[in-house]
C-alpha atoms as a PDB file:
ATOM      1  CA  UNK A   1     127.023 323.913 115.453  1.00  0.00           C
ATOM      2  CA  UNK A   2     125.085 326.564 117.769  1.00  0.00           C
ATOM      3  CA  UNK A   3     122.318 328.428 116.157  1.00  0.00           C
ATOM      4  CA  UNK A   4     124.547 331.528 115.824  1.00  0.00           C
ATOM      5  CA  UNK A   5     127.095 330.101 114.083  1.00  0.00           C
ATOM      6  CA  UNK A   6     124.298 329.104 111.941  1.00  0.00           C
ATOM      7  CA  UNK A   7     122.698 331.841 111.693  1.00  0.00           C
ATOM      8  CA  UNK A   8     125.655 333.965 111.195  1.00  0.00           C
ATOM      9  CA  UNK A   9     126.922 331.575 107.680  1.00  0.00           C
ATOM     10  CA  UNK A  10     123.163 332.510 106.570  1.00  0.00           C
ATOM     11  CA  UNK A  11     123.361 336.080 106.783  1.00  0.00           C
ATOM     12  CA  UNK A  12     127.031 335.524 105.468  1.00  0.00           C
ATOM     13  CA  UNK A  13     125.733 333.824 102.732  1.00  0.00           C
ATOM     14  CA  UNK A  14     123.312 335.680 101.597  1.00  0.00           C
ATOM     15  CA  UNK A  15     125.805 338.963 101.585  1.00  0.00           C
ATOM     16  CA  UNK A  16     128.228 337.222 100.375  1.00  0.00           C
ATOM     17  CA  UNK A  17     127.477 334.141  97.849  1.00  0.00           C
ATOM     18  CA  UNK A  18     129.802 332.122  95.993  1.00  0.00           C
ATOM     19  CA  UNK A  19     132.925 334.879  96.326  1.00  0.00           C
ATOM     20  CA  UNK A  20     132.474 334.762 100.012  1.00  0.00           C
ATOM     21  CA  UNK A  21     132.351 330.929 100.145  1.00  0.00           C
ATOM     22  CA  UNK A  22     135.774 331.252  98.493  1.00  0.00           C
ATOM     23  CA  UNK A  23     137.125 333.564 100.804  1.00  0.00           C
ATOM     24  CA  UNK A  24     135.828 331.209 103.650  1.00  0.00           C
ATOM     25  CA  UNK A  25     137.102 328.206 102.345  1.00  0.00           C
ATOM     26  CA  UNK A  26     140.612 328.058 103.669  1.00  0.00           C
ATOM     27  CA  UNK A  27     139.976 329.779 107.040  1.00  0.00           C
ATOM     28  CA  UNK A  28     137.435 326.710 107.567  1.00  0.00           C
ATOM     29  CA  UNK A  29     139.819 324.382 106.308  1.00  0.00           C
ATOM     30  CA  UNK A  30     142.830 325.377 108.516  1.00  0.00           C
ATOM     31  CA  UNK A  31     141.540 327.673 111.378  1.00  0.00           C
ATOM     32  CA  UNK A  32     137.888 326.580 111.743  1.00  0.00           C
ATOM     33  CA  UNK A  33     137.863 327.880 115.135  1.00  0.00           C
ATOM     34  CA  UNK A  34     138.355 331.312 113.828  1.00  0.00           C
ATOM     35  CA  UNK A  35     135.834 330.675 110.773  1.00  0.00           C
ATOM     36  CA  UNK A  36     133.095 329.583 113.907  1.00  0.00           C
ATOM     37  CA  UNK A  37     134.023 333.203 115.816  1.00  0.00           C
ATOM     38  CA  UNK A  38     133.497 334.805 112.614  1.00  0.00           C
ATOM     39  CA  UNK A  39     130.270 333.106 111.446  1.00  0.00           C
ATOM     40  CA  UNK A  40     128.944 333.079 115.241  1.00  0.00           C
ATOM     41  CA  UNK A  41     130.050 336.570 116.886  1.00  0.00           C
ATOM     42  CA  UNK A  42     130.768 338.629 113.563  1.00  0.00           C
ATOM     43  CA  UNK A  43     127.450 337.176 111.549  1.00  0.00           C
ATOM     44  CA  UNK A  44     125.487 335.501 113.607  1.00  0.00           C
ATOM     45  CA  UNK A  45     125.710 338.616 116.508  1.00  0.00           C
ATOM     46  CA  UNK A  46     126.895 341.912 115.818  1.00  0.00           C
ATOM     47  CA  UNK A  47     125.917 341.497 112.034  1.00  0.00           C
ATOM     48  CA  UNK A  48     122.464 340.773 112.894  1.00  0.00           C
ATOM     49  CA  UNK A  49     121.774 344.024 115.291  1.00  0.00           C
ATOM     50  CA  UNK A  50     119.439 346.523 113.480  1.00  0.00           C
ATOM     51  CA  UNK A  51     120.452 349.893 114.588  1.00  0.00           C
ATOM     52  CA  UNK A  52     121.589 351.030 110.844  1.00  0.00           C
ATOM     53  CA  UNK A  53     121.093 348.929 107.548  1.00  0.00           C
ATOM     54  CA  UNK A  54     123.278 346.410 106.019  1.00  0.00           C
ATOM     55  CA  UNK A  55     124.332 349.344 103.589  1.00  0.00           C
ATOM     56  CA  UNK A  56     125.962 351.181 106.251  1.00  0.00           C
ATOM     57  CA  UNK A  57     127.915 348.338 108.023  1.00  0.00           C
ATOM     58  CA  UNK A  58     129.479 347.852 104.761  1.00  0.00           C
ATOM     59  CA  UNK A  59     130.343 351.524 104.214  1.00  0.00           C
ATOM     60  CA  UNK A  60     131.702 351.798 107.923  1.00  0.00           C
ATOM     61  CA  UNK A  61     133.758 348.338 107.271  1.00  0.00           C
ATOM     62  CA  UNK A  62     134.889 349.026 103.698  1.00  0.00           C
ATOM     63  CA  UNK A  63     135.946 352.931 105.395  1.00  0.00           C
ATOM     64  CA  UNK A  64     137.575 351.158 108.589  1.00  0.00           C
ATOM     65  CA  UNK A  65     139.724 348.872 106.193  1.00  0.00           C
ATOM     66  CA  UNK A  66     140.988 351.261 103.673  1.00  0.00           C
ATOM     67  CA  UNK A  67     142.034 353.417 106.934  1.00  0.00           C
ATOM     68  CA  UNK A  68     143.816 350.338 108.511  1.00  0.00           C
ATOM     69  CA  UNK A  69     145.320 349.596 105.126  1.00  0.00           C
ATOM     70  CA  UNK A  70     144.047 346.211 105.620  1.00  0.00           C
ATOM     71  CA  UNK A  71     143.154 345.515 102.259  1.00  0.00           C
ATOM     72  CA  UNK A  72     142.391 341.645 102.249  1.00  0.00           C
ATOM     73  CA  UNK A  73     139.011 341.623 103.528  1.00  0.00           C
ATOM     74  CA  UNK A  74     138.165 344.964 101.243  1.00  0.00           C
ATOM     75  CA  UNK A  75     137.167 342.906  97.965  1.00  0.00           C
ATOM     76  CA  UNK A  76     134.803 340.624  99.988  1.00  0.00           C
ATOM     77  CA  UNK A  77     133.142 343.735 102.277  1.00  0.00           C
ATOM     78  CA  UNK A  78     133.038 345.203  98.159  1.00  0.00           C
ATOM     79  CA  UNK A  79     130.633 342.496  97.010  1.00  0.00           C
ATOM     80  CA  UNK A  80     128.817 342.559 100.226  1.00  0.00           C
ATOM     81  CA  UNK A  81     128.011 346.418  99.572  1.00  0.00           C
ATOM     82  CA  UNK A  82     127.391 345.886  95.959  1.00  0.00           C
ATOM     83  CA  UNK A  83     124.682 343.076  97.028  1.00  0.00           C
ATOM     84  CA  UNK A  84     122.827 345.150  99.774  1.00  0.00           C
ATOM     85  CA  UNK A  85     122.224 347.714  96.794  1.00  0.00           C
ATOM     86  CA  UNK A  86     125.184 350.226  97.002  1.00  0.00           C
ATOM     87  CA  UNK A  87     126.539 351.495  93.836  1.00  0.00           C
ATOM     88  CA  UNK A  88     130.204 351.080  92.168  1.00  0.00           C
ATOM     89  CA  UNK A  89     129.730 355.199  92.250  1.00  0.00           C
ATOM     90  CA  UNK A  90     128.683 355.475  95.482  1.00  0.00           C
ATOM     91  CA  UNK A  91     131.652 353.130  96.824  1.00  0.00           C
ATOM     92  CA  UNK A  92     133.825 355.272  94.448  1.00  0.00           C
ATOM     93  CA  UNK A  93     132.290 358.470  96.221  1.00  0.00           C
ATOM     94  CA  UNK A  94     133.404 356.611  99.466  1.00  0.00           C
ATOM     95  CA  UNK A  95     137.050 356.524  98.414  1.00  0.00           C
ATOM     96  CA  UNK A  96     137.221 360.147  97.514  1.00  0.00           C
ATOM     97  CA  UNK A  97     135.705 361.432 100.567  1.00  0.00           C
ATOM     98  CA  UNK A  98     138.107 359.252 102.431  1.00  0.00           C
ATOM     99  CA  UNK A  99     141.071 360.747 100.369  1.00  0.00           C
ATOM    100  CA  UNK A 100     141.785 363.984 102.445  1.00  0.00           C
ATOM    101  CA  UNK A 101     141.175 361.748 105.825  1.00  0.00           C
ATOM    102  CA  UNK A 102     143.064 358.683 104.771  1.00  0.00           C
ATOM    103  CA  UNK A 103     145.508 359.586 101.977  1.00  0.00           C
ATOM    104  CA  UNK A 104     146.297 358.521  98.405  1.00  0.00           C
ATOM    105  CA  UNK A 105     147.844 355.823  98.556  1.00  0.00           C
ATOM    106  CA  UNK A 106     145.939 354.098 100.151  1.00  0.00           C
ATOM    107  CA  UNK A 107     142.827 355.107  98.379  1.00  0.00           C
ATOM    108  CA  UNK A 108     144.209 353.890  94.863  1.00  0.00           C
ATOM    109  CA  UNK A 109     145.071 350.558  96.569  1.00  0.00           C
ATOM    110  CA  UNK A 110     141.432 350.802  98.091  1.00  0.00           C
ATOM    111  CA  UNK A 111     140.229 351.645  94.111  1.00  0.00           C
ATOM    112  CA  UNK A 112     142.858 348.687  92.693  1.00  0.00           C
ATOM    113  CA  UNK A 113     140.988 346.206  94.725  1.00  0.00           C
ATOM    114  CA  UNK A 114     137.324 347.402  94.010  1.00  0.00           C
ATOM    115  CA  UNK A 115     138.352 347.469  90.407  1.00  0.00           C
ATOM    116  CA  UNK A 116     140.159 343.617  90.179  1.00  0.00           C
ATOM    117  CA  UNK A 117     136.727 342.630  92.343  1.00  0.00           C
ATOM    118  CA  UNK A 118     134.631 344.033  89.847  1.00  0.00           C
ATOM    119  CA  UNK A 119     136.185 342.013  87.341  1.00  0.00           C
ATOM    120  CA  UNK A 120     135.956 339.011  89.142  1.00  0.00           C
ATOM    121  CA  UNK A 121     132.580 339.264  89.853  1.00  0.00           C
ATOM    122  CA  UNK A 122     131.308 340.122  86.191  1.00  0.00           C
END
């Protein structure tokens, strides 16, 4: 395993814990080439740069997703944010500034999943 790969399922799994080992599961199981490009480029690289703080990768990511309406990866980027110190209001606050930009819809699908994630992680 190269050192970023390595690197990148520490950073991973310090953001991430247990719910993000259970995301990670099946993509190592059945497409472990992808789950080494993650954990290498996505953690191990890009993840790692220092330019702005953990907090705002996971407000740019959580705000990219709910304005892809890719809403898979939002529950996992949710506990990330919660564990680098951002608030259930402040992600809240997110979704409503996003609401003119983005729409409604999508921002109650974006609230659905932070509020089933906050249950799960309780």
């Amino acid at each position: 395993m190269s050192n970023n790969i390595n690197i990148g399922l520490d950073h991973f799994s310090t953001l991430s814990g247990d719910y993000g080992a259970k995301m990670l599961a099946p993509i190592q199981e059945n497409f472990p080439e992808l789950a080494e490009f993650i954990m290498g480029t996505v953690y191990g690289d890009i993840f790692k740069h220092s330019t702005i703080g953990d907090d705002w990768k996971e407000i740019a990511i959580i705000s990219s997703l709910v304005t892809m309406g890719q809403f898979d990866q939002l529950a996992l980027h949710y506990v990330m944010a919660l564990s680098v110190g951002i608030t259930v209001e402040q992600l809240k606050g997110t979704l409503l500034h996003l609401t003119p930009c983005v729409g409604l819809p999508r921002v109650i699908s974006a609230f659905n999943v932070l509020l089933t994630t906050l249950e799960e992680v309780k």
